[in-house]
Protein backbone atom coordinates (compact mmCIF):
# COMPACT_ATOMS: atom_id res chain seq x y z
CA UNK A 1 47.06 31.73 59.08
CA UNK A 2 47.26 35.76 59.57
CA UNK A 3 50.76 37.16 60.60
CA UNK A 4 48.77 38.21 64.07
CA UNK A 5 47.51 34.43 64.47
CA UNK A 6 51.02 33.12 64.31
CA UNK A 7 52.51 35.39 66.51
CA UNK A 8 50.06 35.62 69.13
CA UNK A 9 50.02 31.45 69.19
CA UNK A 10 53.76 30.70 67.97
CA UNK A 11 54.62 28.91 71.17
CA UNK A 12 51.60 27.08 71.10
CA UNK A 13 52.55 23.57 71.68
CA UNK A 14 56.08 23.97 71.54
CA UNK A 15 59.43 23.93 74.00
CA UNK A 16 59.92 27.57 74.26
CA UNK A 17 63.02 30.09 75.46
CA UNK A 18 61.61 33.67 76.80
CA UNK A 19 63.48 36.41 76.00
CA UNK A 20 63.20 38.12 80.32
CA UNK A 21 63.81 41.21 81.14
CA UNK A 22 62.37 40.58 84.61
CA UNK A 23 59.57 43.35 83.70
CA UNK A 24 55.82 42.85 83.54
CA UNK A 25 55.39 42.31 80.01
CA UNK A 26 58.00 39.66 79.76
CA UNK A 27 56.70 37.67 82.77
CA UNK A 28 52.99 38.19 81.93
CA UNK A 29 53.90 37.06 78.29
CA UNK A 30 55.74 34.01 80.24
CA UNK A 31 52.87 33.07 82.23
CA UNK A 32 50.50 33.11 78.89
CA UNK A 33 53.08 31.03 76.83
CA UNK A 34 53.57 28.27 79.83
CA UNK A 35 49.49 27.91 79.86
CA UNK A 36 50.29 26.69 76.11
CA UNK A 37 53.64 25.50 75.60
CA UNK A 38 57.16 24.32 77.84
CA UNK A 39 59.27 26.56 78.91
CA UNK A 40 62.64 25.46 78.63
CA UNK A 41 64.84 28.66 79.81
CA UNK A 42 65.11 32.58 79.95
CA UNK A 43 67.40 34.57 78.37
CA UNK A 44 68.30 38.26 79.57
CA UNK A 45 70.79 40.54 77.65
CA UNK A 46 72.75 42.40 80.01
CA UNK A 47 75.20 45.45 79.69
CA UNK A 48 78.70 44.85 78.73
CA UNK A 49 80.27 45.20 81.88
CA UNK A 50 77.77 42.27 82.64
CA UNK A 51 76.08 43.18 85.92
CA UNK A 52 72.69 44.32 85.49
CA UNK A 53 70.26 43.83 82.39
CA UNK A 54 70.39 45.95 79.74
CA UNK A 55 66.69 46.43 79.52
CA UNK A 56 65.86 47.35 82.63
CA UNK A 57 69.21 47.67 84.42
CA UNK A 58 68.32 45.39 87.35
CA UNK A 59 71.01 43.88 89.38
CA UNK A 60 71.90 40.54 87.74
CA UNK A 61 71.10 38.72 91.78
CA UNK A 62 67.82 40.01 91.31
CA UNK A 63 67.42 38.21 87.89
CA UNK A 64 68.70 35.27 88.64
CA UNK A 65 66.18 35.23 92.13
CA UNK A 66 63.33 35.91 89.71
CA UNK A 67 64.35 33.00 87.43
CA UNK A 68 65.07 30.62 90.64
CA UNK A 69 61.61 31.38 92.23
CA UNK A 70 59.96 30.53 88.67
CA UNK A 71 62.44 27.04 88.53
CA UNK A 72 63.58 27.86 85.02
CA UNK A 73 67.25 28.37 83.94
CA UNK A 74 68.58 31.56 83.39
CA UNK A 75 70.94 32.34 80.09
CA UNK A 76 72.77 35.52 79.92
CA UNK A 77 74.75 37.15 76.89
CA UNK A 78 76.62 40.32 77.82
CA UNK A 79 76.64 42.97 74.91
CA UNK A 80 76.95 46.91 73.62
CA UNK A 81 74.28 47.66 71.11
CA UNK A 82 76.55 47.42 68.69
CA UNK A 83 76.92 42.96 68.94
CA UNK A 84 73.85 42.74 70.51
CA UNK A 85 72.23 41.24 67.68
CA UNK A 86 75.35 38.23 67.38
CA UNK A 87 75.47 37.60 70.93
CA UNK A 88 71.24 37.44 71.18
CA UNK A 89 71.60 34.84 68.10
CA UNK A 90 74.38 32.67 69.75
CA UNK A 91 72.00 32.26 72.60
CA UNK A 92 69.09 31.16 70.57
CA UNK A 93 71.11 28.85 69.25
CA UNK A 94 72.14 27.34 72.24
CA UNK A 95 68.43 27.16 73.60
CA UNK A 96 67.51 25.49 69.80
CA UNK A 97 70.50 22.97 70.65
CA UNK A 98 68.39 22.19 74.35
CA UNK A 99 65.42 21.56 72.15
CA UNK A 100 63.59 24.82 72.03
CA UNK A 101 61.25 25.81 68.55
CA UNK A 102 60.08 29.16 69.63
CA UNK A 103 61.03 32.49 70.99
CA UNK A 104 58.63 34.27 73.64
CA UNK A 105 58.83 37.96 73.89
CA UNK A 106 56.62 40.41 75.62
CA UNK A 107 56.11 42.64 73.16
CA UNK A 108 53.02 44.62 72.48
CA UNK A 109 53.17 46.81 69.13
CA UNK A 110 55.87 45.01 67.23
CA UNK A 111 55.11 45.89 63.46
CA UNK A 112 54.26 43.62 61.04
CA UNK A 113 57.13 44.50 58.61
CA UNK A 114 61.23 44.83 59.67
CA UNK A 115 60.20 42.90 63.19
CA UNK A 116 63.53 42.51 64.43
CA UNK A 117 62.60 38.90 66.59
CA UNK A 118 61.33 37.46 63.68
CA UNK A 119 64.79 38.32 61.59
CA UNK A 120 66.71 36.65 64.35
CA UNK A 121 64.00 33.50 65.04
CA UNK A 122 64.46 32.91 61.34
CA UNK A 123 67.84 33.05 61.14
CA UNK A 124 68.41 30.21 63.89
CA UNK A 125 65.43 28.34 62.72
CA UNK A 126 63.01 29.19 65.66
CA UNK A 127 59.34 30.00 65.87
CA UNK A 128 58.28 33.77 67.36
CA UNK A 129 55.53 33.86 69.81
CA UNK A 130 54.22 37.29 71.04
CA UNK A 131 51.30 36.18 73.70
CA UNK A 132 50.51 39.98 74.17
CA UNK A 133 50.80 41.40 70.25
CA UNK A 134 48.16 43.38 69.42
CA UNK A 135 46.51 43.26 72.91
CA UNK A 136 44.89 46.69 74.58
CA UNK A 137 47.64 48.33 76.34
CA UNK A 138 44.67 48.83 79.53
CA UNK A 139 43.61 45.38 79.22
CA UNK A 140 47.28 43.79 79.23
CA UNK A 141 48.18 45.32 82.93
CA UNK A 142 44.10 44.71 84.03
CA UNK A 143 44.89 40.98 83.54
CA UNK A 144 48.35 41.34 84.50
CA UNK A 145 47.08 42.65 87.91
CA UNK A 146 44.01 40.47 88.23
CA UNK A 147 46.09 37.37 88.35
CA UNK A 148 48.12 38.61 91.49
CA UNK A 149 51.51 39.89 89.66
CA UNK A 150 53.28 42.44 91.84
CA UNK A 151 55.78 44.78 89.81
CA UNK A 152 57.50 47.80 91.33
CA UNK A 153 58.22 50.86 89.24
CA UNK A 154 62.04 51.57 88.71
CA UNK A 155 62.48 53.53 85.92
CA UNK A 156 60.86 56.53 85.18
CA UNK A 157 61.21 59.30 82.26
CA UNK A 158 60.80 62.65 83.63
CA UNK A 159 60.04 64.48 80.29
CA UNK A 160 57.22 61.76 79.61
CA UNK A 161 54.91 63.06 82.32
CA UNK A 162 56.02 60.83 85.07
CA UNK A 163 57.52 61.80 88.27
CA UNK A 164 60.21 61.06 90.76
CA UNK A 165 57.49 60.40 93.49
CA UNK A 166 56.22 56.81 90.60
CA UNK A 167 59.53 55.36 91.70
CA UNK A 168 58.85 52.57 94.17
CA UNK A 169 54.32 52.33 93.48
CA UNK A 170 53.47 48.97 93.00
CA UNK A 171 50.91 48.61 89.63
CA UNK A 172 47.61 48.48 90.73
CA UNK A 173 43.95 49.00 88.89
CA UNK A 174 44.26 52.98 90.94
CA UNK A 175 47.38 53.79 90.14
CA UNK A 176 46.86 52.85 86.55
CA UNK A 177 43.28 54.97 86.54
CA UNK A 178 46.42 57.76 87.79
CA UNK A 179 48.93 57.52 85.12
CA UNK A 180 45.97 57.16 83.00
CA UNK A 181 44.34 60.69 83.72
CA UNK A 182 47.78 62.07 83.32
CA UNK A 183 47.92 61.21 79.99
CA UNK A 184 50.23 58.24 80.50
CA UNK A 185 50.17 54.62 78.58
CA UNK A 186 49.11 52.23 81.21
CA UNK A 187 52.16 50.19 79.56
CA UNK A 188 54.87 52.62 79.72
CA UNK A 189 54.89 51.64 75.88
CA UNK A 190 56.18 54.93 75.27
CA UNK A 191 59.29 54.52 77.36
CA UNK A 192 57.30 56.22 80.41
CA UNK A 193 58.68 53.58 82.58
CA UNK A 194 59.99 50.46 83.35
CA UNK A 195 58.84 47.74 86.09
CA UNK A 196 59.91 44.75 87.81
CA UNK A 197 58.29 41.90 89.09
CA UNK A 198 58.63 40.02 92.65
CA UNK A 199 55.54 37.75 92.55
CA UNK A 200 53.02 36.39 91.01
CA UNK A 201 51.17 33.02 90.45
CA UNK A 202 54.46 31.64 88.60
CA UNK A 203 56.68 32.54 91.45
CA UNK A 204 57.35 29.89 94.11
CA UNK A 205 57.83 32.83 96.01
CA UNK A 206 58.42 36.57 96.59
CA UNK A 207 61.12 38.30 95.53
CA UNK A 208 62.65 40.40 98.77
CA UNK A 209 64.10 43.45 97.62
CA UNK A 210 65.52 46.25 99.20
CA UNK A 211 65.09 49.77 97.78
CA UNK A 212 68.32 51.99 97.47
CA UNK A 213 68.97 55.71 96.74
CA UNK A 214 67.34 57.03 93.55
CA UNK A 215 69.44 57.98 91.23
CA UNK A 216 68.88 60.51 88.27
CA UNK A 217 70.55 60.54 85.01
CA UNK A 218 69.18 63.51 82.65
CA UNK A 219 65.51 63.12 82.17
CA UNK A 220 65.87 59.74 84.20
CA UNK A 221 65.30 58.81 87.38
CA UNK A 222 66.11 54.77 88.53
CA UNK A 223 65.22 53.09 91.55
CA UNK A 224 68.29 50.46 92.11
CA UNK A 225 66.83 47.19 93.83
CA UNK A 226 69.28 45.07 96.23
CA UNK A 227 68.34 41.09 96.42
CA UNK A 228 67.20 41.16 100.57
CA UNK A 229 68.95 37.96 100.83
CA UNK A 230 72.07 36.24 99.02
CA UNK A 231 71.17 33.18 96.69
CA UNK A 232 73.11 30.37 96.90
């Protein structure tokens, strides 16, 4: 079996934690590993101070309404960069302890050699599955918006050709033809930007959000999203 084989199907089959970061590639990775395998939990990593992810910096109510409206427990592990790696490991092993065998991530261009997920799978004694490895960046958000996701964009990089004005645009098969023509990975592979989703065919329902007052950071500019309702 090639390396690209066993990544692509490593949840094949199995009970599976997804690594979430509420983002399209996570949740379209999701969907494609739950077609295959049982989904037994998410895990998001989240900044030290423990209130929004670190990935994507959404509000942590907004992660754990994703999570509810896809019915799947929600693990978090607060961390700097610097113990990201122990904390990540002590919650695979908690989700190998609830039965899991493989990791899900959403990642696209992972290389073969020094792949950080498959250091830490290893380590706890976990499979790695990677739905979207190797997959046409085009083709991954084509399918990802053919099957009905909705993802909002809410982080942008300014120096990366993307603009102020991107905050907020929902991904569609236009606005990708857009980025596209401006020389942008349909992806945001290169850091360009960052999504997240409020429905899809995995959701039991939409997300409400309410959009605040962008905020800009050097050559960053973040849309913060407020949960339109409280979960109980």
């Amino acid at each position: 079996m090639t390396q690209l084989t066993g990544w692509k199907n490593g949840a094949d089959g199995c009970k599976f934690i997804a690594s979430f970061s509420g983002g399209k590639d996570s949740i379209l990775a999701l969907y494609k590993a739950m077609k295959v395998g049982e989904a037994v939990g998410l895990i998001a990593m989240l900044e030290e101070e423990g209130s929004r992810s670190r990935s994507h910096g959404m509000p942590l109510d907004v992660i754990h309404a994703q999570a509810k409206s896809i019915g799947l427990p929600l693990y978090t592990g607060a961390a700097s960069w610097t113990d990201y790696e122990k904390v990540f490991t002590g919650l695979l092993k908690d989700a190998k302890n609830l039965g899991a065998e493989a990791l899900v991530t959403g990642d696209l261009d992972t290389p073969v050699q020094d792949c950080w997920h498959e250091k830490v799978t290893k380590n706890v004694g976990l499979k790695l599955g990677m739905p979207l490895w190797n997959m046409n960046h085009r083709e991954v958000v084509e399918e990802f918006i053919n099957l009905g996701f909705v993802a909002v964009i809410v982080t942008v990089n300014l120096s990366l050709g993307m603009r102020e004005d991107d905050l907020g645009k929902v991904l569609t098969h236009k606005y990708i033809e857009e980025l596209e023509a401006r020389g942008i990975d349909p992806c945001g592979e290169g850091g360009e930007f960052h999504t997240t989703v409020i429905d899809g065919p995995i959701f039991h329902s939409p997300i409400p959000i309410r959009k605040c007052e962008i905020i800009k950071e050097g050559e960053y500019a973040f849309l913060p999203l407020e949960l339109g309702y409280k979960i109980n």
